[in-house]
PDB file of N, CA and C in Angstrom:
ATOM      1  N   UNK A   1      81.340 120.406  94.876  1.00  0.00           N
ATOM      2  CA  UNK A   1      82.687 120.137  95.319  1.00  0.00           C
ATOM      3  C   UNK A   1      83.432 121.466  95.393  1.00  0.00           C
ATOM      4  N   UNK A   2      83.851 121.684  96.360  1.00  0.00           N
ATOM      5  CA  UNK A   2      84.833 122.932  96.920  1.00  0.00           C
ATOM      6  C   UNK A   2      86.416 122.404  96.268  1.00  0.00           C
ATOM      7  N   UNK A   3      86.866 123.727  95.473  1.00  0.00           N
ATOM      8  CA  UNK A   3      88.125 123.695  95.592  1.00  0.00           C
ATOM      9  C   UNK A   3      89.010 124.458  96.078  1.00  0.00           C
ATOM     10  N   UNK A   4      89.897 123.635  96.618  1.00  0.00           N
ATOM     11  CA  UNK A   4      90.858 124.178  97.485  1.00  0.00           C
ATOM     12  C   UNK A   4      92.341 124.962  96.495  1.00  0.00           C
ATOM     13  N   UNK A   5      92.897 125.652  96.792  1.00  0.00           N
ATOM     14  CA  UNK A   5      94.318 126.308  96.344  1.00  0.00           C
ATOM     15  C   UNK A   5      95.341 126.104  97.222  1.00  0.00           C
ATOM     16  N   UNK A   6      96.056 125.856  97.569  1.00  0.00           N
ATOM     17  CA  UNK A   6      97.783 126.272  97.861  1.00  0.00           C
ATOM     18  C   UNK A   6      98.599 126.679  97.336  1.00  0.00           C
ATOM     19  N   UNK A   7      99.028 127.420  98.264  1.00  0.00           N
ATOM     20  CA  UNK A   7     100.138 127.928  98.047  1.00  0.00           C
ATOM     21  C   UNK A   7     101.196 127.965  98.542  1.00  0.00           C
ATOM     22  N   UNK A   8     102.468 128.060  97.933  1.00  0.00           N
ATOM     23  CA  UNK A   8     103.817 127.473  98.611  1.00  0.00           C
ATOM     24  C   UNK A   8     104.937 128.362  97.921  1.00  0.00           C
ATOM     25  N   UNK A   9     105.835 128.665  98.765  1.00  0.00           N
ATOM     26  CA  UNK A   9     107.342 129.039  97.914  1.00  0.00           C
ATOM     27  C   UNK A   9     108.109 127.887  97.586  1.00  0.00           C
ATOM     28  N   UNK A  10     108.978 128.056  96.537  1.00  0.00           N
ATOM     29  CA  UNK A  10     110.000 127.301  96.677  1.00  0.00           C
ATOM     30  C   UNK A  10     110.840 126.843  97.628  1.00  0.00           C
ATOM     31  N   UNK A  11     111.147 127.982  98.855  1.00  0.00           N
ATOM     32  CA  UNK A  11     112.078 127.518  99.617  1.00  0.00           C
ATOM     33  C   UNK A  11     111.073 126.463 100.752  1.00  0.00           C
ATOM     34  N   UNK A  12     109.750 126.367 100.889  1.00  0.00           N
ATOM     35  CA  UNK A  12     109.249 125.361 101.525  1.00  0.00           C
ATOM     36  C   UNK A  12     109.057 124.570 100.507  1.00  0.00           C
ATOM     37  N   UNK A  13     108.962 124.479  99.520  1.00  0.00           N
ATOM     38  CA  UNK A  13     109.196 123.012  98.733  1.00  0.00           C
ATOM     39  C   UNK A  13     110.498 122.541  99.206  1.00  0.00           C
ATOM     40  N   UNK A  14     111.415 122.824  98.808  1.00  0.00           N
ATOM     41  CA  UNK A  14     112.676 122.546  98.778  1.00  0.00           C
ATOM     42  C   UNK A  14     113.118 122.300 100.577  1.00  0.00           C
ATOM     43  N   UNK A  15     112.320 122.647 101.651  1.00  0.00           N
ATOM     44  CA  UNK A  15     112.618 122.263 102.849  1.00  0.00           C
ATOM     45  C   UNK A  15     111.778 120.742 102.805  1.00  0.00           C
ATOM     46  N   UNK A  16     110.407 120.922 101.986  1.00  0.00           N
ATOM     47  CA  UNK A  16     109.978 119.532 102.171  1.00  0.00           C
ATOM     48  C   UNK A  16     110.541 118.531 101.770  1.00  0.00           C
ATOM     49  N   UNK A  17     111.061 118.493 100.621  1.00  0.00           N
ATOM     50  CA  UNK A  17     112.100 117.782  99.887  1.00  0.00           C
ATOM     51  C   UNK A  17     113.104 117.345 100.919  1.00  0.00           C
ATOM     52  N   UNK A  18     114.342 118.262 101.106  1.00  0.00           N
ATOM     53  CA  UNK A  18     114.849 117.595 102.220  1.00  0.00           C
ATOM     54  C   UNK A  18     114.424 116.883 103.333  1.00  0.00           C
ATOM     55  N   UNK A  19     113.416 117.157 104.008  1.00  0.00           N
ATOM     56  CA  UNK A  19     113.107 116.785 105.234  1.00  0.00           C
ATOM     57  C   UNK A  19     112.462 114.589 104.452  1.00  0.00           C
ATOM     58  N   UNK A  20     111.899 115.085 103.406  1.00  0.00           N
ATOM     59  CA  UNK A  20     111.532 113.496 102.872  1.00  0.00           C
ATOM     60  C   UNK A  20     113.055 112.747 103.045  1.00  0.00           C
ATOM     61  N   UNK A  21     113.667 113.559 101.924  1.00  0.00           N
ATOM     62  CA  UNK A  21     114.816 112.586 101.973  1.00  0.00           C
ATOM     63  C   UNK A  21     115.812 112.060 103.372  1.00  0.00           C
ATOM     64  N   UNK A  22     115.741 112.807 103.954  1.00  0.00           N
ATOM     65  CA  UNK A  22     116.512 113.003 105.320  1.00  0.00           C
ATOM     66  C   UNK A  22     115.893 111.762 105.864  1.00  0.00           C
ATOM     67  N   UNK A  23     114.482 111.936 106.049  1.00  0.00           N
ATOM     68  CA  UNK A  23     113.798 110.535 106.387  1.00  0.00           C
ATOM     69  C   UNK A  23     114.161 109.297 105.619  1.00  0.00           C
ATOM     70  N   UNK A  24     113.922 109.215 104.437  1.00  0.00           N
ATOM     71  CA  UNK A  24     113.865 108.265 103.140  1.00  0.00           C
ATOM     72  C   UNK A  24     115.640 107.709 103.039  1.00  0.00           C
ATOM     73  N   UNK A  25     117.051 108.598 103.665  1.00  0.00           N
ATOM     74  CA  UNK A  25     118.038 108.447 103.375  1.00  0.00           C
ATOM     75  C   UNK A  25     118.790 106.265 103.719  1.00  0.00           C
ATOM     76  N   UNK A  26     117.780 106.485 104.543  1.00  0.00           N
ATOM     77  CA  UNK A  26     118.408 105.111 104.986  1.00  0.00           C
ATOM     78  C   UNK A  26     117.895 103.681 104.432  1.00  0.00           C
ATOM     79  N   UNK A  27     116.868 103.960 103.853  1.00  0.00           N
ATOM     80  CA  UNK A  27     116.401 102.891 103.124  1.00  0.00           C
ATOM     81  C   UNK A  27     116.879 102.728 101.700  1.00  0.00           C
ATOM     82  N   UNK A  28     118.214 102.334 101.590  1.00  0.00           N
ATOM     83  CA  UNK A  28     118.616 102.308 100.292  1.00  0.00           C
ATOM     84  C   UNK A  28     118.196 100.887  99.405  1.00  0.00           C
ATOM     85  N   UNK A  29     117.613 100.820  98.273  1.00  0.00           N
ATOM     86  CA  UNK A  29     116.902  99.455  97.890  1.00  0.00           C
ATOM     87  C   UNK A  29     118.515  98.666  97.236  1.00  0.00           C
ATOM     88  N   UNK A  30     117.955  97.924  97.789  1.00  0.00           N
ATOM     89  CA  UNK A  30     119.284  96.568  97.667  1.00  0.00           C
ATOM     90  C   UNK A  30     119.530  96.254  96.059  1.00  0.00           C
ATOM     91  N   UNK A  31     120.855  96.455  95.710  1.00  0.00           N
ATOM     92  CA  UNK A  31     121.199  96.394  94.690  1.00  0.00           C
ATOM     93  C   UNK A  31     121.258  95.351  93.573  1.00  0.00           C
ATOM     94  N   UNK A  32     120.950  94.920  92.764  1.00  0.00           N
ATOM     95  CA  UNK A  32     120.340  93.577  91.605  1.00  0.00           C
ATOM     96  C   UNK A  32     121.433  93.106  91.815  1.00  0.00           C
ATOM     97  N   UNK A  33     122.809  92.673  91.882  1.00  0.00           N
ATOM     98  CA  UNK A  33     123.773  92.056  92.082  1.00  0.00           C
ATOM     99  C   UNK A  33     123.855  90.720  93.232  1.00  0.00           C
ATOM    100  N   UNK A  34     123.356  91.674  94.289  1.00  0.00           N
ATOM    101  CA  UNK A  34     123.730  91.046  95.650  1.00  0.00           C
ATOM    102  C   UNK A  34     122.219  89.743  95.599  1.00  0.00           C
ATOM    103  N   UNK A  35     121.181  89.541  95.099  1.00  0.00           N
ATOM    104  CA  UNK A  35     120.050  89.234  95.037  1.00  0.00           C
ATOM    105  C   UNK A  35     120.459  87.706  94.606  1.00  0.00           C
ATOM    106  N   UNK A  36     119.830  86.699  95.812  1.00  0.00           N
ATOM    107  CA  UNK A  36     120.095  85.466  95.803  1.00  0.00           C
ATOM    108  C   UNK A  36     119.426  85.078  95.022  1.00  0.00           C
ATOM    109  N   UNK A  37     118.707  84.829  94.808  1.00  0.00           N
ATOM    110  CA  UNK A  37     117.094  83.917  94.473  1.00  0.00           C
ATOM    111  C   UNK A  37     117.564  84.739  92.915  1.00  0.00           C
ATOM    112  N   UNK A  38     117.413  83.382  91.680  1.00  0.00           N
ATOM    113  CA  UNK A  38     117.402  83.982  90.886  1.00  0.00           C
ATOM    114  C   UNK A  38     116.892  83.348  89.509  1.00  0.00           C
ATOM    115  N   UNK A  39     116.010  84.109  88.558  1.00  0.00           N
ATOM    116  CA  UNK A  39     115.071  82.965  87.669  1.00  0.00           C
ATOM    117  C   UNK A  39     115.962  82.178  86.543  1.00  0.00           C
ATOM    118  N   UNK A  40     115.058  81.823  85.890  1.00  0.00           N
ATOM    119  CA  UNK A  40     116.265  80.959  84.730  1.00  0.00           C
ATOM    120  C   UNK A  40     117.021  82.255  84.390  1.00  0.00           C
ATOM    121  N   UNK A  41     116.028  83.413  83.482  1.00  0.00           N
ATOM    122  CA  UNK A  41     116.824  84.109  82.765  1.00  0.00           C
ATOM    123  C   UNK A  41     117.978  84.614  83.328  1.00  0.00           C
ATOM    124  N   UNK A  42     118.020  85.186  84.616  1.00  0.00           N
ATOM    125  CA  UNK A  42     119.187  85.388  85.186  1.00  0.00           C
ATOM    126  C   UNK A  42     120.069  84.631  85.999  1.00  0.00           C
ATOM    127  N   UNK A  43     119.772  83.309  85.971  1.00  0.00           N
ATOM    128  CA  UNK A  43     120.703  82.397  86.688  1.00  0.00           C
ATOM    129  C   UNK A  43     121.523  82.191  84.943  1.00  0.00           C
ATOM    130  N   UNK A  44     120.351  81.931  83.921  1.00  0.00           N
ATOM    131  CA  UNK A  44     121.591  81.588  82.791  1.00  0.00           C
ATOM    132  C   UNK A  44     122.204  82.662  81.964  1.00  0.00           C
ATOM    133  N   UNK A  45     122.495  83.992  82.513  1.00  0.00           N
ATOM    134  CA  UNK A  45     122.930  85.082  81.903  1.00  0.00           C
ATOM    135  C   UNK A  45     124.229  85.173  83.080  1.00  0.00           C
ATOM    136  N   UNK A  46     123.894  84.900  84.439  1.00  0.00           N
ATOM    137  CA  UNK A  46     125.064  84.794  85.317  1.00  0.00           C
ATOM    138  C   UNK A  46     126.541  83.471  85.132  1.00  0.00           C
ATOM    139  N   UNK A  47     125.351  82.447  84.053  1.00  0.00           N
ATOM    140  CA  UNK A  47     126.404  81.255  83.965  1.00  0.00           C
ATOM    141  C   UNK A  47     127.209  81.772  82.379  1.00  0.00           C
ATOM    142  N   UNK A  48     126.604  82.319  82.189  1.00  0.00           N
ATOM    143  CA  UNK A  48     127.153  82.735  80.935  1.00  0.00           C
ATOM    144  C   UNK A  48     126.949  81.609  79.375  1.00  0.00           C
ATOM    145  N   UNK A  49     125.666  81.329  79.683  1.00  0.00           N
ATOM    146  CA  UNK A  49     125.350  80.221  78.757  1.00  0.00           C
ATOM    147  C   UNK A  49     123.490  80.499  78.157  1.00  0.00           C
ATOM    148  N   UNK A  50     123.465  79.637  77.264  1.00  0.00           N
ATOM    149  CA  UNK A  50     121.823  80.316  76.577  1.00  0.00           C
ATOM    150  C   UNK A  50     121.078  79.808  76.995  1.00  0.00           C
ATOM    151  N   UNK A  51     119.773  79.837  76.975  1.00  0.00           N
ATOM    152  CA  UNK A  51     118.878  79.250  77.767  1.00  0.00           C
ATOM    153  C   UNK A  51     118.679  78.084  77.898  1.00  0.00           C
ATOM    154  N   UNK A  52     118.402  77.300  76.319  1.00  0.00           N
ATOM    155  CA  UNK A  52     118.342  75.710  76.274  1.00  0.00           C
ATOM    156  C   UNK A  52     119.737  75.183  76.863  1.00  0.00           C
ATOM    157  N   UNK A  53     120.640  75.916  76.861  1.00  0.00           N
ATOM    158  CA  UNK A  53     122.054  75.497  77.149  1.00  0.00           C
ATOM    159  C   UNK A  53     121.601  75.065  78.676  1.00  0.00           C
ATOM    160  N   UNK A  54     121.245  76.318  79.505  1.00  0.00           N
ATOM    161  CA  UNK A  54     121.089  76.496  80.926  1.00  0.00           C
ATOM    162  C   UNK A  54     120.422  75.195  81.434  1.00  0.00           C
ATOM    163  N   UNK A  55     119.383  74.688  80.397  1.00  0.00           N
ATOM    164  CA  UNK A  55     118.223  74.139  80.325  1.00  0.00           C
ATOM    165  C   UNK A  55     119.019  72.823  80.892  1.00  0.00           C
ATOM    166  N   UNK A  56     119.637  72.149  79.974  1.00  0.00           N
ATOM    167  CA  UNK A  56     120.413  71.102  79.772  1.00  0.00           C
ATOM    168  C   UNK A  56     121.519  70.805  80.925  1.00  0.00           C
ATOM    169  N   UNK A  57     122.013  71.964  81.565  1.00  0.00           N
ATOM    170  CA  UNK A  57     122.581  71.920  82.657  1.00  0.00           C
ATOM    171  C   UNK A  57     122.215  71.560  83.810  1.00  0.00           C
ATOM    172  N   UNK A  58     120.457  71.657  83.999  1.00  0.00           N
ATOM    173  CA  UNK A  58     119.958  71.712  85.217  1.00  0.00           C
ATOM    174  C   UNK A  58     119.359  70.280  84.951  1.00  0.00           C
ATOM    175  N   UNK A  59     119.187  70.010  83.960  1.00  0.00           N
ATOM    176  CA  UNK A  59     118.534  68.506  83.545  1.00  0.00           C
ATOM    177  C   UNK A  59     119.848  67.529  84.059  1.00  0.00           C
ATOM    178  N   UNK A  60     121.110  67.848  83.621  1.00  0.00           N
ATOM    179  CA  UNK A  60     122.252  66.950  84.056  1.00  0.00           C
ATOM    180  C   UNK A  60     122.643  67.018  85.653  1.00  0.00           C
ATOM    181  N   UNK A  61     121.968  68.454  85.855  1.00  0.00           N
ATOM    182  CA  UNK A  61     121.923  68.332  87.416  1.00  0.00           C
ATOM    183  C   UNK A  61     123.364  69.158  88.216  1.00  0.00           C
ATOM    184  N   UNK A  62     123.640  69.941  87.367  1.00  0.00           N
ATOM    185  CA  UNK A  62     124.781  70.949  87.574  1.00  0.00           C
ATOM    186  C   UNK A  62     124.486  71.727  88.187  1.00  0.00           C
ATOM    187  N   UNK A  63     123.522  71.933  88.456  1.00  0.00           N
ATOM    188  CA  UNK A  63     122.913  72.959  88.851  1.00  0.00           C
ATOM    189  C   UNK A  63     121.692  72.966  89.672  1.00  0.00           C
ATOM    190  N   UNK A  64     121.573  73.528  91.026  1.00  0.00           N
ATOM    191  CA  UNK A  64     120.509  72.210  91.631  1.00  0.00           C
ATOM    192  C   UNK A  64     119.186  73.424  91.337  1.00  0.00           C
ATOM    193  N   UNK A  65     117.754  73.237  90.977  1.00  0.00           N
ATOM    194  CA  UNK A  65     116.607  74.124  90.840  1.00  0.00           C
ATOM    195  C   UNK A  65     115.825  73.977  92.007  1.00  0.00           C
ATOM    196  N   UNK A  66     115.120  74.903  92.598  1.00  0.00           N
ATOM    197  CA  UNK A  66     114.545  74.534  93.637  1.00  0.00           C
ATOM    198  C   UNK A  66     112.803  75.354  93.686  1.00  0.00           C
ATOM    199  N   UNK A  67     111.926  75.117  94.058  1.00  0.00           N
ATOM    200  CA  UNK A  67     110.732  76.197  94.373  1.00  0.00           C
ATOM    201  C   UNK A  67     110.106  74.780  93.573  1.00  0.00           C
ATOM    202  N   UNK A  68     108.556  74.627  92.902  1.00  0.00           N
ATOM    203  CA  UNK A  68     107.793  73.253  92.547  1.00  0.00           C
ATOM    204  C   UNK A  68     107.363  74.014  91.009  1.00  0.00           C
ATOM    205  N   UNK A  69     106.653  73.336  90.830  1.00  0.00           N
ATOM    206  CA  UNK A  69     105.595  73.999  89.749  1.00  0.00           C
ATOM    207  C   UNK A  69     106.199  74.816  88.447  1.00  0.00           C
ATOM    208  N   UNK A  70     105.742  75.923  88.301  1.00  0.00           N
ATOM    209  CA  UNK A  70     106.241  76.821  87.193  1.00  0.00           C
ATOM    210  C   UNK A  70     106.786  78.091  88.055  1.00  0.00           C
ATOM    211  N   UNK A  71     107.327  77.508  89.406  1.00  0.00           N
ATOM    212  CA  UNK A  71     107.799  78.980  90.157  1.00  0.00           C
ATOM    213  C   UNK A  71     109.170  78.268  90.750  1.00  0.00           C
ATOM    214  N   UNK A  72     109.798  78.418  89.667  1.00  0.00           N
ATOM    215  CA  UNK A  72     111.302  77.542  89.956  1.00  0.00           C
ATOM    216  C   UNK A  72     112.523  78.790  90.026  1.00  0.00           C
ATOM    217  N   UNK A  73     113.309  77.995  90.891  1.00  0.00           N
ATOM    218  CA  UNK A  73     114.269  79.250  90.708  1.00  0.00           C
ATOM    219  C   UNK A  73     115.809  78.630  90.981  1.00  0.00           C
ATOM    220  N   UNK A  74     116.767  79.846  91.112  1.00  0.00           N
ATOM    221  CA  UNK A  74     118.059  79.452  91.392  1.00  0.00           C
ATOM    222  C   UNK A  74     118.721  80.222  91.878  1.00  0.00           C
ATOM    223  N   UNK A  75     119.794  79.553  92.924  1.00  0.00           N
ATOM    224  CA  UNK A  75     120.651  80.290  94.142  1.00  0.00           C
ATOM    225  C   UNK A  75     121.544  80.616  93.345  1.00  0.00           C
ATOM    226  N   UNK A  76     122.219  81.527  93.426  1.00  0.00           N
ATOM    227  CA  UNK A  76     122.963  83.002  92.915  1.00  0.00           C
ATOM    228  C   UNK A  76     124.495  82.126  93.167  1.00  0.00           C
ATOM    229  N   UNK A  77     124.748  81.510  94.952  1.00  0.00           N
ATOM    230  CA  UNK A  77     125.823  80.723  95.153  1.00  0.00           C
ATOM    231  C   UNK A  77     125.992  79.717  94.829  1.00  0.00           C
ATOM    232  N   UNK A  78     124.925  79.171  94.485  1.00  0.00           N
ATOM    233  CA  UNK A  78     124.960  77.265  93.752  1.00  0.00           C
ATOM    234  C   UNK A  78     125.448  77.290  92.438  1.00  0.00           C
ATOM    235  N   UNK A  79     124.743  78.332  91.873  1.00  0.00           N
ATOM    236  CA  UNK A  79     125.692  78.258  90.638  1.00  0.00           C
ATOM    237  C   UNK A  79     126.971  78.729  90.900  1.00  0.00           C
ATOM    238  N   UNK A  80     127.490  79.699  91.228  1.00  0.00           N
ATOM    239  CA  UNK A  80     128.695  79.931  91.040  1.00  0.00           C
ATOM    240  C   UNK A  80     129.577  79.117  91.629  1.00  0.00           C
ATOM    241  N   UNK A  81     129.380  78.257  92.549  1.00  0.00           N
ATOM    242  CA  UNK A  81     130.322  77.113  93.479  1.00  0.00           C
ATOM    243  C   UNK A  81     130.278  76.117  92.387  1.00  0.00           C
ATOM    244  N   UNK A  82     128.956  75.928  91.539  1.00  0.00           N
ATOM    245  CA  UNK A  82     129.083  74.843  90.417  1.00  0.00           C
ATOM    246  C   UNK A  82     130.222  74.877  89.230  1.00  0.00           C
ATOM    247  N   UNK A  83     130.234  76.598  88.636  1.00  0.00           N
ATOM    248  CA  UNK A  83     131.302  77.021  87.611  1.00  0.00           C
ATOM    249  C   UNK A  83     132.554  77.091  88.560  1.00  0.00           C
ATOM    250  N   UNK A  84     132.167  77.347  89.511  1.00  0.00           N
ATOM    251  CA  UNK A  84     133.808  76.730  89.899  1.00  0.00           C
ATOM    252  C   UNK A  84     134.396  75.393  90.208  1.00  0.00           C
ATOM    253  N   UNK A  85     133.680  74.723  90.450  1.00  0.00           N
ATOM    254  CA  UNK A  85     133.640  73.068  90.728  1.00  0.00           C
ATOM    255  C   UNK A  85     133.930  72.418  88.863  1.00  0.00           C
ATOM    256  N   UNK A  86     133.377  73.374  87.746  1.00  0.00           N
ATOM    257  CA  UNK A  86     133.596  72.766  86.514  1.00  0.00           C
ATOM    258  C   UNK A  86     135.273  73.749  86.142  1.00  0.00           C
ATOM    259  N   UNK A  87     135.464  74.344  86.238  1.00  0.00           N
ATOM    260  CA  UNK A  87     136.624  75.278  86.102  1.00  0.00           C
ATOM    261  C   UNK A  87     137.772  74.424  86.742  1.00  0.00           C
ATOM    262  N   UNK A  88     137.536  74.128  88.013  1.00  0.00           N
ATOM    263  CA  UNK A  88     138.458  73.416  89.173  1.00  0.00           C
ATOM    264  C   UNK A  88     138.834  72.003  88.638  1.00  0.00           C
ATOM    265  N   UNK A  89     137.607  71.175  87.451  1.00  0.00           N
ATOM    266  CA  UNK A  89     138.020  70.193  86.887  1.00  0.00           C
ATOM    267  C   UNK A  89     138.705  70.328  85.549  1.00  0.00           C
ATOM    268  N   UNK A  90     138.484  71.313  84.915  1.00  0.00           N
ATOM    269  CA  UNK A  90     138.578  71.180  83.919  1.00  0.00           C
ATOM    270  C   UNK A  90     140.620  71.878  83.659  1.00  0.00           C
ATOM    271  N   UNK A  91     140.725  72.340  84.591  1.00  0.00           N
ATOM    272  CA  UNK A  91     142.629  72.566  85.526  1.00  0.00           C
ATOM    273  C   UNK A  91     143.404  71.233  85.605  1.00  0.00           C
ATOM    274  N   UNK A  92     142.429  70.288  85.860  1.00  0.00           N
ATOM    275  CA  UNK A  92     143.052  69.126  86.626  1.00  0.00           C
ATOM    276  C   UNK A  92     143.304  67.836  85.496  1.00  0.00           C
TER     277      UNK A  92
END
């Protein structure tokens, strides 16, 4: 096996660098906030309640779960239209 060497300055590192990012600038990865789809743990950290709590919510049906099996999940807007639908009653 032949080995090879390179060699490089800094200032062509540092042009490669830019030239990646320059490319790479527009693909910014989408921020954990905005992210619909969301599992128990973070649908019941967004409701602000504990897990068996969460648990009990979705059993009463407050909360609608969707996907089959052990790959269940929850909409980011269903809940929050739900805490506001319990907020909106609990005013009245």
């Amino acid at each position: 096996m032949e080995k090879v060497m390179i060699y490089t300055t800094a200032d062509e590192i540092a042009a490669g660098l830019k030239k990646f990012l320059k490319e790479h600038e527009h693909q910014k990865p989408e921020p954990e906030f905005t992210k619909e789809r969301l599992n128990r743990n973070e649908a019941a950290k967004l409701a602000g309640v504990s897990l068996p709590t969460f648990a009990k919510m979705v059993k009463a049906l407050l909360f609608p779960e969707h996907g089959f099996g052990r790959k269940k999940f929850y909409l980011k807007s269903e809940i929050i239209s739900a805490l506001k639908n319990v907020a909106d009653q609990k005013e009245k």
